[in-house]
C-alpha atoms as a PDB file:
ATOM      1  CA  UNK A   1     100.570  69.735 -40.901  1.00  0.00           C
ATOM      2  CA  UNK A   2      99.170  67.131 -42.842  1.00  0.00           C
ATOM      3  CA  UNK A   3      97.661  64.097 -40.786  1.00  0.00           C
ATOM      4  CA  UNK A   4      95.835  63.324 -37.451  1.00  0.00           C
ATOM      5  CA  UNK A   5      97.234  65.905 -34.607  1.00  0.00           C
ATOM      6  CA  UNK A   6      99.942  64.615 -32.784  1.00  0.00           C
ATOM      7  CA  UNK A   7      97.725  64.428 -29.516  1.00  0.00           C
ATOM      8  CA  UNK A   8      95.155  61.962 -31.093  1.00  0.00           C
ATOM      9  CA  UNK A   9      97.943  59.798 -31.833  1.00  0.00           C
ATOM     10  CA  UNK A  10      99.295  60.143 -28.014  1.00  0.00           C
ATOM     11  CA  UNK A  11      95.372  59.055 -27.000  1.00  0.00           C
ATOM     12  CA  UNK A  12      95.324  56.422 -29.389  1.00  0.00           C
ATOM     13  CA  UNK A  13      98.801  54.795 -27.591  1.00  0.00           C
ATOM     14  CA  UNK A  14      97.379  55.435 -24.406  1.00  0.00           C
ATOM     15  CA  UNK A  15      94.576  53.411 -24.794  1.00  0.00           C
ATOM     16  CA  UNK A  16      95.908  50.616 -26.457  1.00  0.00           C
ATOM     17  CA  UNK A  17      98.643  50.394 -23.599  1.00  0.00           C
ATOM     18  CA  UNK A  18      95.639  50.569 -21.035  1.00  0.00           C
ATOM     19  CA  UNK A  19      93.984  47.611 -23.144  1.00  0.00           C
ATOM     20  CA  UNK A  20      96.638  45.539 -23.383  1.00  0.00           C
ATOM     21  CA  UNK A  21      97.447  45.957 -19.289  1.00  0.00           C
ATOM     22  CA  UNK A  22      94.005  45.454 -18.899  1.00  0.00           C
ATOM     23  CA  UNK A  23      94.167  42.324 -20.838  1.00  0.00           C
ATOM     24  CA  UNK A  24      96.804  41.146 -18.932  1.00  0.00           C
ATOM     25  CA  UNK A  25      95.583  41.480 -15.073  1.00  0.00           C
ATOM     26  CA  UNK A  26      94.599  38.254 -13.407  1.00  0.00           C
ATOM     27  CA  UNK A  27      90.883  37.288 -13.301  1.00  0.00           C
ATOM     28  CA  UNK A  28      89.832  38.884  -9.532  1.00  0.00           C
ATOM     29  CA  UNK A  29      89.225  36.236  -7.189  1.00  0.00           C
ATOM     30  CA  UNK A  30      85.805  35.250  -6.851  1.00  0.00           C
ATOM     31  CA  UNK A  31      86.229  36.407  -2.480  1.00  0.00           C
ATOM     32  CA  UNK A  32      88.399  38.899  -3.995  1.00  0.00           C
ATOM     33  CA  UNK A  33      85.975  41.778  -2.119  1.00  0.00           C
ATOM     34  CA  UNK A  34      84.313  39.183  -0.139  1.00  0.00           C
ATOM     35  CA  UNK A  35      84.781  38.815   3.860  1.00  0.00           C
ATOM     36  CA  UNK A  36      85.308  35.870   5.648  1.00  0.00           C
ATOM     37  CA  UNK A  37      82.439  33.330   5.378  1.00  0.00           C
ATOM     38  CA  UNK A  38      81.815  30.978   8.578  1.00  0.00           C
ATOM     39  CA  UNK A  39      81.493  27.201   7.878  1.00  0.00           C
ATOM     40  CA  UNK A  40      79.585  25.332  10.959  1.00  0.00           C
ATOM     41  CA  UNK A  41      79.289  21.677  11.165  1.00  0.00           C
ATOM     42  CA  UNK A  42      76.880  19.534  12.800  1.00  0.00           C
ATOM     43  CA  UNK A  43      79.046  18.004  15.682  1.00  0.00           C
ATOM     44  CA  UNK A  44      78.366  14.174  14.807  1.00  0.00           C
ATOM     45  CA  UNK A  45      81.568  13.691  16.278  1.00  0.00           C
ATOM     46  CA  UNK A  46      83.857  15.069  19.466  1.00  0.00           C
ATOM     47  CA  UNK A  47      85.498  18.422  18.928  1.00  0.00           C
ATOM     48  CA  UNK A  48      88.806  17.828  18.082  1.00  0.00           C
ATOM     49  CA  UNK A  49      88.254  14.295  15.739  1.00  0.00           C
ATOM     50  CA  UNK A  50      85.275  16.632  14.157  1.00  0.00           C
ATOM     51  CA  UNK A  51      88.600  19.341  13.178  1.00  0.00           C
ATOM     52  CA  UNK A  52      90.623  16.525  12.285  1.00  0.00           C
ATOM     53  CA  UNK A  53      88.159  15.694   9.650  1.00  0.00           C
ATOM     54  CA  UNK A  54      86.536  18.996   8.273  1.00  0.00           C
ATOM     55  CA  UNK A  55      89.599  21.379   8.588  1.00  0.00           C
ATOM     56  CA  UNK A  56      91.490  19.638   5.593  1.00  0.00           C
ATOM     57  CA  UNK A  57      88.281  19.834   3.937  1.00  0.00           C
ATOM     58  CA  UNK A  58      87.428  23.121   4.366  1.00  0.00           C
ATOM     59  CA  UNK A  59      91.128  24.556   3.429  1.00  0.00           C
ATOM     60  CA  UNK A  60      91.053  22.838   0.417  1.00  0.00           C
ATOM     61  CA  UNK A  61      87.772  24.116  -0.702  1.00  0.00           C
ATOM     62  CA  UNK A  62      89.368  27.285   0.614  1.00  0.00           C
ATOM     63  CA  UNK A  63      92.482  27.249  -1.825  1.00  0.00           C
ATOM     64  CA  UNK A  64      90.385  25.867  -4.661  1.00  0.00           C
ATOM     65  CA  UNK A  65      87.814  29.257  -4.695  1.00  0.00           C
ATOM     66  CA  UNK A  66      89.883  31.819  -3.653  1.00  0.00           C
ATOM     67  CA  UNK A  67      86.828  32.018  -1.055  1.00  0.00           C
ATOM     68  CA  UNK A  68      88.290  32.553   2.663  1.00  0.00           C
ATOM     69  CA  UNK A  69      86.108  29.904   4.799  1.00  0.00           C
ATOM     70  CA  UNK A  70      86.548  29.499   9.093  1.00  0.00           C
ATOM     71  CA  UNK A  71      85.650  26.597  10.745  1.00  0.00           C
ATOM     72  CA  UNK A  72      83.373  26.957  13.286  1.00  0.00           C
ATOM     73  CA  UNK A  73      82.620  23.921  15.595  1.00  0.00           C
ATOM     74  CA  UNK A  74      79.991  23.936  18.512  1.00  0.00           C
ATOM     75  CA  UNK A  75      79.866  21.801  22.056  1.00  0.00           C
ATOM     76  CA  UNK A  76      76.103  19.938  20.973  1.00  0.00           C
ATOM     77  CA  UNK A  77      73.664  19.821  18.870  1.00  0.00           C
ATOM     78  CA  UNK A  78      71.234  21.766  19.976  1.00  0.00           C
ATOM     79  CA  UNK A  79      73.738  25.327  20.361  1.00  0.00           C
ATOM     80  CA  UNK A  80      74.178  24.409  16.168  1.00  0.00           C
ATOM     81  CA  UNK A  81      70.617  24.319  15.891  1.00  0.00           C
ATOM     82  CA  UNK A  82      70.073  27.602  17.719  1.00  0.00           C
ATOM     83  CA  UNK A  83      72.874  29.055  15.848  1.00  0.00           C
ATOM     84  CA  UNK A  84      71.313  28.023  12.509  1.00  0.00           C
ATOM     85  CA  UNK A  85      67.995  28.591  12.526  1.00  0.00           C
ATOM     86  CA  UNK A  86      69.017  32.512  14.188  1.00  0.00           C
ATOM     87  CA  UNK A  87      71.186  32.581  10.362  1.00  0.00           C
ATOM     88  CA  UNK A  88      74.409  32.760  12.429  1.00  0.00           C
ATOM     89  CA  UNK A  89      76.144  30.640  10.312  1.00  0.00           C
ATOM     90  CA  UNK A  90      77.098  31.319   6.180  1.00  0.00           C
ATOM     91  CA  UNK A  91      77.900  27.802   5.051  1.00  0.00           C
ATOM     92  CA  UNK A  92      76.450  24.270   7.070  1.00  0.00           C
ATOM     93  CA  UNK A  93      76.428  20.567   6.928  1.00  0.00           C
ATOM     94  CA  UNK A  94      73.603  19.910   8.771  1.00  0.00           C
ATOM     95  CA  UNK A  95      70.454  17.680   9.856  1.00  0.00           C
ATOM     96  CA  UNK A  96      68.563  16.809   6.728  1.00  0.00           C
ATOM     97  CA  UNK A  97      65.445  17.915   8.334  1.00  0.00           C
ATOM     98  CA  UNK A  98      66.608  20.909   9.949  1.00  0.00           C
ATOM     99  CA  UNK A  99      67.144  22.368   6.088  1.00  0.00           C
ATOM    100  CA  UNK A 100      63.248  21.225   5.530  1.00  0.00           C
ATOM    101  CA  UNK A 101      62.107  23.524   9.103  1.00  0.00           C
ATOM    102  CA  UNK A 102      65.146  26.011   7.482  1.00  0.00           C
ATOM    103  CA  UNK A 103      63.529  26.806   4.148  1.00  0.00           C
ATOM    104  CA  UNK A 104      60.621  29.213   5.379  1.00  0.00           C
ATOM    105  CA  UNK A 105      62.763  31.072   7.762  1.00  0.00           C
ATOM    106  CA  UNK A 106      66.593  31.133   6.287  1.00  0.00           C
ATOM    107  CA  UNK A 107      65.854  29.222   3.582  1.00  0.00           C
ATOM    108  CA  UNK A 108      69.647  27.606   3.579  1.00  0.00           C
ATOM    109  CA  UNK A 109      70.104  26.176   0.140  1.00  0.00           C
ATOM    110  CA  UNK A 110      71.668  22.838  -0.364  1.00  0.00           C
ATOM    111  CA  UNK A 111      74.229  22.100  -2.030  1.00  0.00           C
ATOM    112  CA  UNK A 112      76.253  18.978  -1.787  1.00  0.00           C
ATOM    113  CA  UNK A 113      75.591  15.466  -0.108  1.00  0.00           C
ATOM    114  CA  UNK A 114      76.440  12.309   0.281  1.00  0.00           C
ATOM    115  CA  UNK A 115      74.391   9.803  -2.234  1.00  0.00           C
ATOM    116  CA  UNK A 116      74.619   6.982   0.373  1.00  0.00           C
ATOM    117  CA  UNK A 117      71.462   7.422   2.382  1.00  0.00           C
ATOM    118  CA  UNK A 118      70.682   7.960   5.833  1.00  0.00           C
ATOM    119  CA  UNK A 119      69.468   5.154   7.938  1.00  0.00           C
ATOM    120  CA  UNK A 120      68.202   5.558  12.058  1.00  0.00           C
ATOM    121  CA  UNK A 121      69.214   3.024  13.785  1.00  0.00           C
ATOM    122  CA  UNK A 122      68.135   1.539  17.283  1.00  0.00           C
ATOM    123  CA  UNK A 123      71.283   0.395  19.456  1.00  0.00           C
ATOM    124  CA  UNK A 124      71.390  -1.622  22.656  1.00  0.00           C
ATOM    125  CA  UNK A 125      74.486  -3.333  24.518  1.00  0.00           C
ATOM    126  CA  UNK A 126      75.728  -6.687  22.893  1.00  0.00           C
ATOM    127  CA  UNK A 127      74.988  -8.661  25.716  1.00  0.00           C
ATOM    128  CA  UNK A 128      71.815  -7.008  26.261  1.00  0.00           C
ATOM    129  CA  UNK A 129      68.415  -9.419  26.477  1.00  0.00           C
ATOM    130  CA  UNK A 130      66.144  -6.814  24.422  1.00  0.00           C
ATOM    131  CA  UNK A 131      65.553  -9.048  21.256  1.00  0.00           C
ATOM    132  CA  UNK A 132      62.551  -6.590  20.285  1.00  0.00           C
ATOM    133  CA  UNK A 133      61.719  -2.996  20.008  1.00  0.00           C
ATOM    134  CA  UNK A 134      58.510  -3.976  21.371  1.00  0.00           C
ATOM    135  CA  UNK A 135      60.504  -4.299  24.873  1.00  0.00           C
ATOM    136  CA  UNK A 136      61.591  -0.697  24.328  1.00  0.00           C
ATOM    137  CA  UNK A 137      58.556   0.330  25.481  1.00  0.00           C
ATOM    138  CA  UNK A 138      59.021   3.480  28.631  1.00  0.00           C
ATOM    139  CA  UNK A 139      63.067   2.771  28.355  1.00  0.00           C
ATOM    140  CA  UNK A 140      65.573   5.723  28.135  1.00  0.00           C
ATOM    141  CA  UNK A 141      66.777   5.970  24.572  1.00  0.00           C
ATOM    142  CA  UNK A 142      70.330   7.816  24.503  1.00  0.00           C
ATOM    143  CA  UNK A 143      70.299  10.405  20.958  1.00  0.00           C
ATOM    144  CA  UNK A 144      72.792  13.368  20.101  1.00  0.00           C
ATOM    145  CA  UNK A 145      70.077  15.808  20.012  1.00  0.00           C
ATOM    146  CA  UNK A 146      65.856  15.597  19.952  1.00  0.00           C
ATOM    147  CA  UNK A 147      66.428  16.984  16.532  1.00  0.00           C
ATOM    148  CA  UNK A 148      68.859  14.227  15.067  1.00  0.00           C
ATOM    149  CA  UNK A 149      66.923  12.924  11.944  1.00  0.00           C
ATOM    150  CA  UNK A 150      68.274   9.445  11.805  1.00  0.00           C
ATOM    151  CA  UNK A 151      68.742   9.239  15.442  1.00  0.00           C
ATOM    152  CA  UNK A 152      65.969  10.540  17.182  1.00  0.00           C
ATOM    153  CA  UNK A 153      62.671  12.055  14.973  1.00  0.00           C
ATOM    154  CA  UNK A 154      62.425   9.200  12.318  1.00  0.00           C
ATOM    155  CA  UNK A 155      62.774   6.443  15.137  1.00  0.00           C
ATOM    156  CA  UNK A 156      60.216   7.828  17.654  1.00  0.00           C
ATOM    157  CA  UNK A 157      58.025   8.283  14.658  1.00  0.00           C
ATOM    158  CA  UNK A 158      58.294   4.818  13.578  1.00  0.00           C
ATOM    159  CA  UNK A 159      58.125   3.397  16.987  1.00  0.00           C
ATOM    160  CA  UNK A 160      54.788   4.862  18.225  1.00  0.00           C
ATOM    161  CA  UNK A 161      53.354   4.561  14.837  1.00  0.00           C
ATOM    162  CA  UNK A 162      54.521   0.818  14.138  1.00  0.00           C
ATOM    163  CA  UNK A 163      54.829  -0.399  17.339  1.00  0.00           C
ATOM    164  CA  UNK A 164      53.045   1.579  19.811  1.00  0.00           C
ATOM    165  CA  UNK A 165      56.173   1.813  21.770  1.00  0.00           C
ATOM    166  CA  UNK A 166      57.131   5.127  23.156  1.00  0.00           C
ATOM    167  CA  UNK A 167      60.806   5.889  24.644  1.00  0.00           C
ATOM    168  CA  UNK A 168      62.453   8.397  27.013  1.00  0.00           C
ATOM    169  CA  UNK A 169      64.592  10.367  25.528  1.00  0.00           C
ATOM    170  CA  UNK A 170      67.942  11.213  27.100  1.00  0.00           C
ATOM    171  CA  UNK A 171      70.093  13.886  25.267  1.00  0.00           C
ATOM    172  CA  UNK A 172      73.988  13.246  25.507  1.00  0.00           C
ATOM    173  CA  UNK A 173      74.802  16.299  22.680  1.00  0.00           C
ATOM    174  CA  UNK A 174      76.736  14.253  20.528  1.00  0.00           C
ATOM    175  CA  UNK A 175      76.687  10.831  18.244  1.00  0.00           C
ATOM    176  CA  UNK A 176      80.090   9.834  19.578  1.00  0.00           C
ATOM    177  CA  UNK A 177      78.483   9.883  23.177  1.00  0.00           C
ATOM    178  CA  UNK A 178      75.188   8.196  22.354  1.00  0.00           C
ATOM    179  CA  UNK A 179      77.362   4.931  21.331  1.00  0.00           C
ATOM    180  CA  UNK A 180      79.693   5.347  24.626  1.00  0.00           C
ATOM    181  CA  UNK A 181      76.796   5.629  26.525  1.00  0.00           C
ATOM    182  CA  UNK A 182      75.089   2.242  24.768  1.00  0.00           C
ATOM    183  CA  UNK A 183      78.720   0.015  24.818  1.00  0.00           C
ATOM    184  CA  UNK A 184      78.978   1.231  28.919  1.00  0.00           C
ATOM    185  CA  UNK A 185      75.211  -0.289  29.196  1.00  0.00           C
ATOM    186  CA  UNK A 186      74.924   3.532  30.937  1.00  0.00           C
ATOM    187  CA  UNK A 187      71.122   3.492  28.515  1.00  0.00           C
ATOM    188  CA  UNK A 188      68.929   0.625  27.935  1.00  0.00           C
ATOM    189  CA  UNK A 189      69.409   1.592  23.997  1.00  0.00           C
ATOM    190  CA  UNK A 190      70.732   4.330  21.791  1.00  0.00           C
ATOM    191  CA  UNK A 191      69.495   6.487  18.487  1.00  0.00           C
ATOM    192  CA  UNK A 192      72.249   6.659  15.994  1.00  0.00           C
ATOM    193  CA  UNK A 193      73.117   6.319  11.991  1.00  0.00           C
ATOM    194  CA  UNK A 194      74.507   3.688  10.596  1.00  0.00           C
ATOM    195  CA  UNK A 195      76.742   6.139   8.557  1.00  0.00           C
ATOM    196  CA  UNK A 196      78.372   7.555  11.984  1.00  0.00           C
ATOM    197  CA  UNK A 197      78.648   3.827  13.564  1.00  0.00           C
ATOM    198  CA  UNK A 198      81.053   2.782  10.705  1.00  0.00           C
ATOM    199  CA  UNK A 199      83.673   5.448  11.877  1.00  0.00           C
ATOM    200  CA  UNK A 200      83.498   4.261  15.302  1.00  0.00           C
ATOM    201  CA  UNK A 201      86.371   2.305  16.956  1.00  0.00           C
ATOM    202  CA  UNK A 202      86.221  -1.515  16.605  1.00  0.00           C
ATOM    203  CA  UNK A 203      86.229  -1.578  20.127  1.00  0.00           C
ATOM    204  CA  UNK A 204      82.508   0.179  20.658  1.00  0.00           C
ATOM    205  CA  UNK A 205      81.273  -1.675  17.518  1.00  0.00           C
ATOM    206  CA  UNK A 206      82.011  -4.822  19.038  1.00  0.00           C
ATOM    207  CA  UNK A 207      80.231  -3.620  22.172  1.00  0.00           C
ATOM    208  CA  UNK A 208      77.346  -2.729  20.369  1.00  0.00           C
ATOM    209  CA  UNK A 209      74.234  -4.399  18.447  1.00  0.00           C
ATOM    210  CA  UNK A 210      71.875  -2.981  15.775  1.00  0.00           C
ATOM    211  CA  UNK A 211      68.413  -3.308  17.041  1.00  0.00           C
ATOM    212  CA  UNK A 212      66.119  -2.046  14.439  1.00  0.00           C
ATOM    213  CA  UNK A 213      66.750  -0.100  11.182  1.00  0.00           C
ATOM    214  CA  UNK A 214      64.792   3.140   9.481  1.00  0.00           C
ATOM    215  CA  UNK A 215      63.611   3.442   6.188  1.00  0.00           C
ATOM    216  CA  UNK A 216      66.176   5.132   3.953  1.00  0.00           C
ATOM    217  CA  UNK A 217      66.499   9.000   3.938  1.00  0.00           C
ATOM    218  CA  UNK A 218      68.567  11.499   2.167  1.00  0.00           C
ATOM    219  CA  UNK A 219      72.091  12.206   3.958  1.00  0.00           C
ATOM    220  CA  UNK A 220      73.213  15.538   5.623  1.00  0.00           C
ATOM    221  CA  UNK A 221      73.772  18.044   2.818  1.00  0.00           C
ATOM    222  CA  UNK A 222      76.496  21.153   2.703  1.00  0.00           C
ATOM    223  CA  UNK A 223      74.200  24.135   2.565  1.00  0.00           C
ATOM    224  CA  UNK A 224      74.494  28.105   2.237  1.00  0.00           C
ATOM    225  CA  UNK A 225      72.628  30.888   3.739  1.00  0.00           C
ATOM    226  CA  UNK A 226      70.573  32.677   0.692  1.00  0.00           C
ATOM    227  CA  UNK A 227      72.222  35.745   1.985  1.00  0.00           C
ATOM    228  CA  UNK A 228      75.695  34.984   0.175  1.00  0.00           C
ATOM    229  CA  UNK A 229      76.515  36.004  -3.283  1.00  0.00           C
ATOM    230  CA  UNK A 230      75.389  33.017  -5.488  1.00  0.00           C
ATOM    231  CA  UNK A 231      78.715  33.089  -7.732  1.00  0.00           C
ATOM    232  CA  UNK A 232      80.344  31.973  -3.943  1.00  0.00           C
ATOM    233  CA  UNK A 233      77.668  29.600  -3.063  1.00  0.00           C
ATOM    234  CA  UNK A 234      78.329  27.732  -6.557  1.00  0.00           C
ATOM    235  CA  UNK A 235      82.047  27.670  -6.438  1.00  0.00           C
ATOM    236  CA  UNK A 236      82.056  26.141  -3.105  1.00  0.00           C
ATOM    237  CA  UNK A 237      79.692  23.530  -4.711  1.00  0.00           C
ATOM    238  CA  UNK A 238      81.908  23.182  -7.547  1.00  0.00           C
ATOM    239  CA  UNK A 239      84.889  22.877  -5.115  1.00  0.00           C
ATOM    240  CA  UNK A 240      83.443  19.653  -3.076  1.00  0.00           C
ATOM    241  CA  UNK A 241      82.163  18.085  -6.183  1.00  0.00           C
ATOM    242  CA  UNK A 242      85.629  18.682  -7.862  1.00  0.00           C
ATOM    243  CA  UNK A 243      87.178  16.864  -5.449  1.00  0.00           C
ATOM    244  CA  UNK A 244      85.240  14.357  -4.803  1.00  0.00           C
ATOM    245  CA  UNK A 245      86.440  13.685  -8.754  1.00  0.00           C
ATOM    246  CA  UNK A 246      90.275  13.569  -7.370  1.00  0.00           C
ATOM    247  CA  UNK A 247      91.673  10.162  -5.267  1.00  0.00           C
ATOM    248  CA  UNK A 248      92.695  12.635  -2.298  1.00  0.00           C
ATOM    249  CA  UNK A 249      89.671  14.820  -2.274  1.00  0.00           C
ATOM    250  CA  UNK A 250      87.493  11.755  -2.564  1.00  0.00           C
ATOM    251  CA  UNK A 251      89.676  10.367   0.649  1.00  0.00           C
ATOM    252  CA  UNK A 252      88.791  13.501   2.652  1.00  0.00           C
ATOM    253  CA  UNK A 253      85.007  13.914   1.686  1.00  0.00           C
ATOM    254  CA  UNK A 254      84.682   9.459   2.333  1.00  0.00           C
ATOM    255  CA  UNK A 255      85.610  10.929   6.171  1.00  0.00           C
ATOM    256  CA  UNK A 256      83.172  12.809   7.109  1.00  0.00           C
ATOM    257  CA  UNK A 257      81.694  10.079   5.907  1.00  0.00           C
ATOM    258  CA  UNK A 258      80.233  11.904   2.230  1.00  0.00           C
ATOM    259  CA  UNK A 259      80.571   8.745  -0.334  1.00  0.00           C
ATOM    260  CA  UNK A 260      80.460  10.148  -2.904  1.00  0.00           C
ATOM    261  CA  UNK A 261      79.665  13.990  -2.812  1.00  0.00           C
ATOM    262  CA  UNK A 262      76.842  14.708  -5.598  1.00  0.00           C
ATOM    263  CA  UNK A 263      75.462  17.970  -6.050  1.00  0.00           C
ATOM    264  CA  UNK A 264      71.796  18.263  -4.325  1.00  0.00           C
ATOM    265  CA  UNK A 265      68.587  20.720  -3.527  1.00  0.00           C
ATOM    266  CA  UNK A 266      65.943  21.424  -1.774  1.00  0.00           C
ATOM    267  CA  UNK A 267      63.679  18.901  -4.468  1.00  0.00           C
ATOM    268  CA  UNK A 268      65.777  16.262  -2.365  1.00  0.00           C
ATOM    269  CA  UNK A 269      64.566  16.911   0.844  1.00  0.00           C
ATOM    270  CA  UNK A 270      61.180  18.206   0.082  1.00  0.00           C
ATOM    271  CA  UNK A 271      59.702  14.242  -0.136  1.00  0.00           C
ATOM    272  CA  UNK A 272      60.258  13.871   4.091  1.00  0.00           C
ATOM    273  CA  UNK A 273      57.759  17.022   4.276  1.00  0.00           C
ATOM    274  CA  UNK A 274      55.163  13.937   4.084  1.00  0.00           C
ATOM    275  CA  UNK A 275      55.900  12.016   6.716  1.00  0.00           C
ATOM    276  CA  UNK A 276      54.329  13.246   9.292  1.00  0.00           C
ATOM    277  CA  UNK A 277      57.658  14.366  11.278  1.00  0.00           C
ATOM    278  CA  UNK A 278      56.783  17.997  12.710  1.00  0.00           C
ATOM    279  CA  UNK A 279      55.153  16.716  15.691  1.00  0.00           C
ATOM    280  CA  UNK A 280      58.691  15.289  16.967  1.00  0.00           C
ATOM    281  CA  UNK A 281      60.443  18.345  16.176  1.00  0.00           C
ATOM    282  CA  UNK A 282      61.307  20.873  18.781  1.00  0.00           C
ATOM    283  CA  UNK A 283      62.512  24.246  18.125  1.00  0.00           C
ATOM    284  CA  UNK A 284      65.708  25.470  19.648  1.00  0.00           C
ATOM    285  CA  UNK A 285      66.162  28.946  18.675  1.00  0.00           C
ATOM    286  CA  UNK A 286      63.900  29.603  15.627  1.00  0.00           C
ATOM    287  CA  UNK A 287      60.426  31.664  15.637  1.00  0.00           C
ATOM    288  CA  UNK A 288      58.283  29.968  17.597  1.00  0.00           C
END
């Protein structure tokens, strides 16, 4: 018979109807073999307003990578802390500084954050007499954790090194607490972030006055353990950023609060390594 044999042509079909089926599968999913990555947040807030404001975000980034993320939520700062710095967690918003002790030992990797900065604040009652940190001097200073940043590190630093003044530190685990605790006159004056006092109820705002302000400081980033797949790490990025570029996402992310979301790294953070903040750190679950 003249021609190719009738079983080339057969392998020749074959493989162009494997080509074309080929062709037409949908792209895998980026998580498609991927398990279930944890996303911990640094409780700034009490549980269940901190799930009112992260679970919409997280489900959206969720739907938008194909990447299955769980919300995980602890009772203080200091068991997030422990948690992190042991590499518990796969995803984090976190302290600022926390990412700086971080990048020797789990070396989290930023990713997103707010470009607002970060300012410490100093909070006593309204109707309190204190008219100068000065007076501050051996008082009990209410802060969400000895760790916070904004709330507790930057102002003790600034205090003793400015002023001479040194406080008592009384740790009520969360930010939402340290402003009850000031507006109940419960604490001669609170550590907090100015960011965090916005989303407070007019009611403990108007209880409340600003004492003394920090110098400016980069805000809490969204950061991944090194440990996860880097095309996962930079579609989560993608997925904040992408929303933060929609009027609903932006609406979500201006919660937590993130206004806007910018993509960030370590280069960010790496500035506060100068300042002379290690001695006011204390470890909660890291080497020690």
């Amino acid at each position: 018979m003249n021609g190719a044999p009738f079983p080339s042509f057969l392998a020749r079909f074959a493989l162009g109807v494997l080509t074309l089926w080929l062709a037409l599968m949908p792209a895998p999913s980026v998580a498609a073999t991927a398990e279930t990555y944890s996303f911990a947040v640094v409780p700034q807030f009490e549980r269940r307003r901190l799930v009112e404001i992260w679970k919409p975000i997280v489900d959206e980034v969720s739907a938008r990578t194909g990447i299955e993320l769980r919300l995980v939520t602890t009772f203080s700062v200091s068991e997030f802390e422990r948690q992190m710095s042991a590499g518990v967690f796969d995803f984090v918003f976190t302290n600022p500084y926390h990412i700086l002790v971080e990048r020797d030992r789990q070396g989290y990797i930023p990713l997103v954050r707010g470009a607002a900065p970060l300012r410490g604040l100093i909070l006593v009652p309204k109707d309190s007499p204190v008219q100068s940190v000065r007076e501050l001097d051996g008082k009990t200073m209410a802060v969400p954790s000895v760790n916070a940043l904004g709330a507790s590190i930057l102002i003790q630093a600034e205090l003793e090194r400015l002023y001479h003044v040194h406080v008592v530190l009384r740790d009520v685990k969360t930010h939402a607490s340290v402003y009850l605790h000031v507006a109940n006159g419960l604490v001669e004056c609170g550590g907090g972030v100015q960011k965090v006092l916005d989303e407070q109820e007019p009611a403990i705002r108007e209880r409340i006055r600003v004492l003394y302000t920090t110098r400016d400081m980069p805000s809490h980033p969204v950061a991944a353990h090194p440990r996860l797949p880097k095309v996962a790490r930079e579609a989560v990025r993608r997925a904040l950023l992408d929303m933060q570029a929609t009027a609903e996402g932006a609406a979500l992310l201006a919660r937590v609060p993130m206004r806007p979301a910018v993509a960030t790294s370590m280069a960010d953070y790496l500035p506060m390594a100068d300042w002379g903040l290690e001695g006011y750190w204390r470890d909660e679950g890291g080497a020690p």
